[in-house]
PDB file of N, CA and C in Angstrom:
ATOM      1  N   UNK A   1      40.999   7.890  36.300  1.00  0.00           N
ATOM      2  CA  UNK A   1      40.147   9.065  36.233  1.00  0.00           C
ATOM      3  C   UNK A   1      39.740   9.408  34.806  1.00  0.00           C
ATOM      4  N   UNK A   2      40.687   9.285  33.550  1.00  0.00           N
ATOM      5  CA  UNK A   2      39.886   9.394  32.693  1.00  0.00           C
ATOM      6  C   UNK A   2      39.074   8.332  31.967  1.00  0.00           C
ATOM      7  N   UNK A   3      38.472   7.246  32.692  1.00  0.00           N
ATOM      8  CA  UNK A   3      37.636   6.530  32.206  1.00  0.00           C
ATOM      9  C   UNK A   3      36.328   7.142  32.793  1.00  0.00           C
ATOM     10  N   UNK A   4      35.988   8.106  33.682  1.00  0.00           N
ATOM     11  CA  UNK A   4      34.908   8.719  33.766  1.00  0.00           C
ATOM     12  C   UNK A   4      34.690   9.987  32.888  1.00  0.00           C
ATOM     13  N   UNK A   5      35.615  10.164  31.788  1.00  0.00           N
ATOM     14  CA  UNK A   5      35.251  11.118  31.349  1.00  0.00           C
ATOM     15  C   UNK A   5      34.474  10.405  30.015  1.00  0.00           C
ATOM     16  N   UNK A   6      34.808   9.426  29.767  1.00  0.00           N
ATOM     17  CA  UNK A   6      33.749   8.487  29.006  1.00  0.00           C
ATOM     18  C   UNK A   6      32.514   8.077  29.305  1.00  0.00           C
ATOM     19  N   UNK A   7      32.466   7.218  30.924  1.00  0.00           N
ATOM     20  CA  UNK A   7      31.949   6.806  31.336  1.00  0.00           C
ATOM     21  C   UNK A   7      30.024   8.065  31.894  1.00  0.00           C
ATOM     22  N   UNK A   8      30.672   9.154  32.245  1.00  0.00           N
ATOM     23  CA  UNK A   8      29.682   9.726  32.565  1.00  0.00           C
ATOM     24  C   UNK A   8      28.695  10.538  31.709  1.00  0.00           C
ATOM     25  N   UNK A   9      29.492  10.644  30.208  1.00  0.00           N
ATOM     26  CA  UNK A   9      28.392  10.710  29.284  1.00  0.00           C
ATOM     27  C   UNK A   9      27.312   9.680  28.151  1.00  0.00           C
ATOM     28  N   UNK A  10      28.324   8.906  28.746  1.00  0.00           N
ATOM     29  CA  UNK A  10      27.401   7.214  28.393  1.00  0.00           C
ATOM     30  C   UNK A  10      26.108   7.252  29.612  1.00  0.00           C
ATOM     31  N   UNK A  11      26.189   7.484  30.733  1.00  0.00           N
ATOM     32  CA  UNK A  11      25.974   7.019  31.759  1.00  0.00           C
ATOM     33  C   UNK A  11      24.424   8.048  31.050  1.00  0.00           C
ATOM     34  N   UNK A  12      24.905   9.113  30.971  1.00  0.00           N
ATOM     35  CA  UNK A  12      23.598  10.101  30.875  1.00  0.00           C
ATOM     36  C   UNK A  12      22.653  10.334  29.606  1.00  0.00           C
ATOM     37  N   UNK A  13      23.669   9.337  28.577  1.00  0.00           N
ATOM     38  CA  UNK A  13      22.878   9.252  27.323  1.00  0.00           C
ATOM     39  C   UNK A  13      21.793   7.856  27.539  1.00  0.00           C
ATOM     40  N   UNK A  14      22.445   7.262  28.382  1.00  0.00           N
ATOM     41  CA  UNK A  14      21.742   5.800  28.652  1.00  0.00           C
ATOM     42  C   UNK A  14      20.236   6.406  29.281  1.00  0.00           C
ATOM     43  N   UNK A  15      20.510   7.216  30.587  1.00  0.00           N
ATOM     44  CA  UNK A  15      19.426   7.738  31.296  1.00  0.00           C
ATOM     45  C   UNK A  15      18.550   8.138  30.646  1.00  0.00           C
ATOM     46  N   UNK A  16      18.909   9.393  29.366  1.00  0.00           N
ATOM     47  CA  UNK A  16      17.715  10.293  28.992  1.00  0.00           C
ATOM     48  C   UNK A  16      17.209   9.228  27.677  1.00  0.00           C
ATOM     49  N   UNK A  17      18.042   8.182  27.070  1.00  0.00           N
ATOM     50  CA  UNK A  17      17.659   7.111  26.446  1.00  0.00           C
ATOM     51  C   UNK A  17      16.272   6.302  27.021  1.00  0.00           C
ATOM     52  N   UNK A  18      16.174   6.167  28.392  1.00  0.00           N
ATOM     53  CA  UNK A  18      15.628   5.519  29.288  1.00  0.00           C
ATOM     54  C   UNK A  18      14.291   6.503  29.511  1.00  0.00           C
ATOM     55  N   UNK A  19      14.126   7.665  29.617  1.00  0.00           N
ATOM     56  CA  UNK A  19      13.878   8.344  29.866  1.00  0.00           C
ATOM     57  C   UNK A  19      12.313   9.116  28.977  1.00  0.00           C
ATOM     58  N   UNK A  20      13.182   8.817  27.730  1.00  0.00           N
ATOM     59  CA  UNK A  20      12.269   9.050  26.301  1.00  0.00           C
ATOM     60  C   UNK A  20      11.692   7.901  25.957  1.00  0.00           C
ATOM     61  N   UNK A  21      12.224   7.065  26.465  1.00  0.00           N
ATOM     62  CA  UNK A  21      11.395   5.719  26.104  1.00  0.00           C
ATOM     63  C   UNK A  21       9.697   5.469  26.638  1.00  0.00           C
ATOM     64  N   UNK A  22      10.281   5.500  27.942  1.00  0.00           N
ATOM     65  CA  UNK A  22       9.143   5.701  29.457  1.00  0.00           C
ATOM     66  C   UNK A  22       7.992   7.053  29.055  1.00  0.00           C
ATOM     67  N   UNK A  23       8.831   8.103  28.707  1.00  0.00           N
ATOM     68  CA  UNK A  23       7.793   9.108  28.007  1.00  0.00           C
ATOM     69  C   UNK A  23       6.955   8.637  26.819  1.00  0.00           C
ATOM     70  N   UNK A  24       7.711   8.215  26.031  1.00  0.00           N
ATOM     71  CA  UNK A  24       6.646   7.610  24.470  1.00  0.00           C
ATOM     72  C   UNK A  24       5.799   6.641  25.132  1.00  0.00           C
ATOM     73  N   UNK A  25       5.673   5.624  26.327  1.00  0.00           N
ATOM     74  CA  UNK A  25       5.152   4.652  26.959  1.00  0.00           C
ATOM     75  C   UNK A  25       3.773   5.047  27.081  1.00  0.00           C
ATOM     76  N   UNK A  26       3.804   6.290  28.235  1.00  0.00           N
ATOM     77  CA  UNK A  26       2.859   7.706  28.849  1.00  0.00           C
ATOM     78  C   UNK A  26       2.205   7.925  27.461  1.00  0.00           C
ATOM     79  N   UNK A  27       2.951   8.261  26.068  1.00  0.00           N
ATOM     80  CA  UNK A  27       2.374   9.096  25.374  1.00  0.00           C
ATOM     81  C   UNK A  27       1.536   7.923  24.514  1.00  0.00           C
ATOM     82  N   UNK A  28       1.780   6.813  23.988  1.00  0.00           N
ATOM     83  CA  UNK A  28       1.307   5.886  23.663  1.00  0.00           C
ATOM     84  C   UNK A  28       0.028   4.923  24.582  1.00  0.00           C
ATOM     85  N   UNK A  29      -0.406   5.763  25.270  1.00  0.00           N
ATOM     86  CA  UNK A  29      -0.919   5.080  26.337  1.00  0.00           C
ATOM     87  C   UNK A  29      -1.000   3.373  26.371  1.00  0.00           C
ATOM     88  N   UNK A  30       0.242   2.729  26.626  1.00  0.00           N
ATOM     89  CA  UNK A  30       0.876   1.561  27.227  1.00  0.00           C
ATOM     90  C   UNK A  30      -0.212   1.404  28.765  1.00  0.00           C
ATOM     91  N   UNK A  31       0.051   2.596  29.388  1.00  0.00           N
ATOM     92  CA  UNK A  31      -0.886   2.544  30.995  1.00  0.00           C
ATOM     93  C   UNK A  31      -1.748   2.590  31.117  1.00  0.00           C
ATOM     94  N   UNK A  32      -2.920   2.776  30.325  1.00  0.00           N
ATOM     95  CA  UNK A  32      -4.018   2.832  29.948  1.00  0.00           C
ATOM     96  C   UNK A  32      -4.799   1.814  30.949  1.00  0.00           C
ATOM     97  N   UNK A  33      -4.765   0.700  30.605  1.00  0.00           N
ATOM     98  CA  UNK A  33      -5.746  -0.260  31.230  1.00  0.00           C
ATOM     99  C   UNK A  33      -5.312  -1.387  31.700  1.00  0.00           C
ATOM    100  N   UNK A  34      -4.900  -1.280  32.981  1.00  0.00           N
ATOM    101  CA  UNK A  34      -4.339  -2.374  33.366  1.00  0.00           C
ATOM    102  C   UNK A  34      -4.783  -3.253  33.731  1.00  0.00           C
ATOM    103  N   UNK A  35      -5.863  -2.693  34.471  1.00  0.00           N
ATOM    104  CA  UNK A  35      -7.346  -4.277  34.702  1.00  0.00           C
ATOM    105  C   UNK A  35      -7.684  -5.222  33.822  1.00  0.00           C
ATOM    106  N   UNK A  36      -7.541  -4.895  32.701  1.00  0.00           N
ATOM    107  CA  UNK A  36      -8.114  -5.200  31.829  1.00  0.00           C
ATOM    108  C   UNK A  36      -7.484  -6.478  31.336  1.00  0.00           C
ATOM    109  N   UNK A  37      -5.967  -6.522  31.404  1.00  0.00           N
ATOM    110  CA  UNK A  37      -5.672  -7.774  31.483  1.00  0.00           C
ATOM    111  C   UNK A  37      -5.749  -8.720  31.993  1.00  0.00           C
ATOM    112  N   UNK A  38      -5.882  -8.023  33.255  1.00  0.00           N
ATOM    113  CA  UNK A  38      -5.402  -9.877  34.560  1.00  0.00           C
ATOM    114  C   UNK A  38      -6.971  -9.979  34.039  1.00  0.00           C
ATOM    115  N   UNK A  39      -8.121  -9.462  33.881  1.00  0.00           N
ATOM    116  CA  UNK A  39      -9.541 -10.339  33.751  1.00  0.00           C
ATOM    117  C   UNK A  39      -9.347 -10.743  32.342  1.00  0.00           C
ATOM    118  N   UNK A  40      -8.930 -10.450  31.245  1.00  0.00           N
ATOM    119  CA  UNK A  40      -8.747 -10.977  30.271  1.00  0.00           C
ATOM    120  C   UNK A  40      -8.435 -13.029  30.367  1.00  0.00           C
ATOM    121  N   UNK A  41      -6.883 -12.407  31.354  1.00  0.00           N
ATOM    122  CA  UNK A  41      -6.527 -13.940  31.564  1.00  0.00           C
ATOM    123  C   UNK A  41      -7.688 -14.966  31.887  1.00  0.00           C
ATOM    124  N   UNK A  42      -8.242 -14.145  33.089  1.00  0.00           N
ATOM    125  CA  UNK A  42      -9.226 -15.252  33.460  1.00  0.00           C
ATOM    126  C   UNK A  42     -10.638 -15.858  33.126  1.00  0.00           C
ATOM    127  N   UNK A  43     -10.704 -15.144  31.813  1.00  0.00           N
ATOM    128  CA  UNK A  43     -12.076 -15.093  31.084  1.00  0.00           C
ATOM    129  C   UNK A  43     -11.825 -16.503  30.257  1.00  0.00           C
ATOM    130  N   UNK A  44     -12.844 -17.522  30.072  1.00  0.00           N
ATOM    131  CA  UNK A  44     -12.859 -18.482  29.330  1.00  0.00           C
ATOM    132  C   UNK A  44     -13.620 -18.632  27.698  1.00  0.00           C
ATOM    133  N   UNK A  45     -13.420 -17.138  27.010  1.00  0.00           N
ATOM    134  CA  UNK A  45     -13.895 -17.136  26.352  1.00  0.00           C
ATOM    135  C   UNK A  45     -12.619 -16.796  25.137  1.00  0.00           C
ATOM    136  N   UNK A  46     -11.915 -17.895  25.141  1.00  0.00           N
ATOM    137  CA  UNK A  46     -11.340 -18.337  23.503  1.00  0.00           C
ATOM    138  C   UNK A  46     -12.063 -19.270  22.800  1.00  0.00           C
ATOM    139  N   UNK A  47     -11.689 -18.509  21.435  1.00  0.00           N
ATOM    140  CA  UNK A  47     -12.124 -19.111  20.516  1.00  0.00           C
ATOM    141  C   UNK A  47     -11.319 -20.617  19.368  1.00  0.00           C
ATOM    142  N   UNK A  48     -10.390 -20.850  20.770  1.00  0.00           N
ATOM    143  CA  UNK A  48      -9.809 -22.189  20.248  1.00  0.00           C
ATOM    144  C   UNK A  48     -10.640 -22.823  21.053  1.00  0.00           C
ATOM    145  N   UNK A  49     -10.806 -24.368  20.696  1.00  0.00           N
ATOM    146  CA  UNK A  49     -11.011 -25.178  20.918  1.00  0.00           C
ATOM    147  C   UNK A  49     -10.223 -25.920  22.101  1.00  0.00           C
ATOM    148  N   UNK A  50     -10.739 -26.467  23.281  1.00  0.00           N
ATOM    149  CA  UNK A  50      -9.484 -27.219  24.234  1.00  0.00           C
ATOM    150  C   UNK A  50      -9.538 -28.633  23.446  1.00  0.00           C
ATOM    151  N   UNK A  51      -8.094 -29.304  24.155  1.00  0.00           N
ATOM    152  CA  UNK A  51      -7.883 -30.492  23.879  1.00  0.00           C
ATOM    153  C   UNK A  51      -8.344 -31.320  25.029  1.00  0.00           C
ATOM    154  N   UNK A  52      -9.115 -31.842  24.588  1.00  0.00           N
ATOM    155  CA  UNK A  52      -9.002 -32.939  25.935  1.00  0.00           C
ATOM    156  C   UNK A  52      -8.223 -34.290  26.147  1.00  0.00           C
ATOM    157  N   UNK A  53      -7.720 -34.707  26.905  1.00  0.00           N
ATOM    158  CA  UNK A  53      -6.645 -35.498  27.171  1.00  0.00           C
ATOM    159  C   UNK A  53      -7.503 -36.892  27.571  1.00  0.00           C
TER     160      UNK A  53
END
């Protein structure tokens, strides 16, 4: 029993750790544009060169 008296303020520093992270995410707008990638992927417009084999 007293390993939860350790255990459960780890437990809740981890959470609001978790917590503020996910918020700066929101505040950084991370979510912004998500479309925007998967068509990124599929666009053939780099500016490397392919190799051809």
């Amino acid at each position: 029993m007293n390993v939860l008296v350790f255990l459960i303020p780890v437990s809740l520093f981890l959470g609001g750790l978790g917590l503020a992270a996910f918020l700066w995410s929101l505040r950084a707008n991370q979510y912004e544009d998500l479309e925007g990638d998967a068509w990124r992927i599929l666009s053939e417009d780099d500016d490397t060169p392919r190799a051809d084999d």
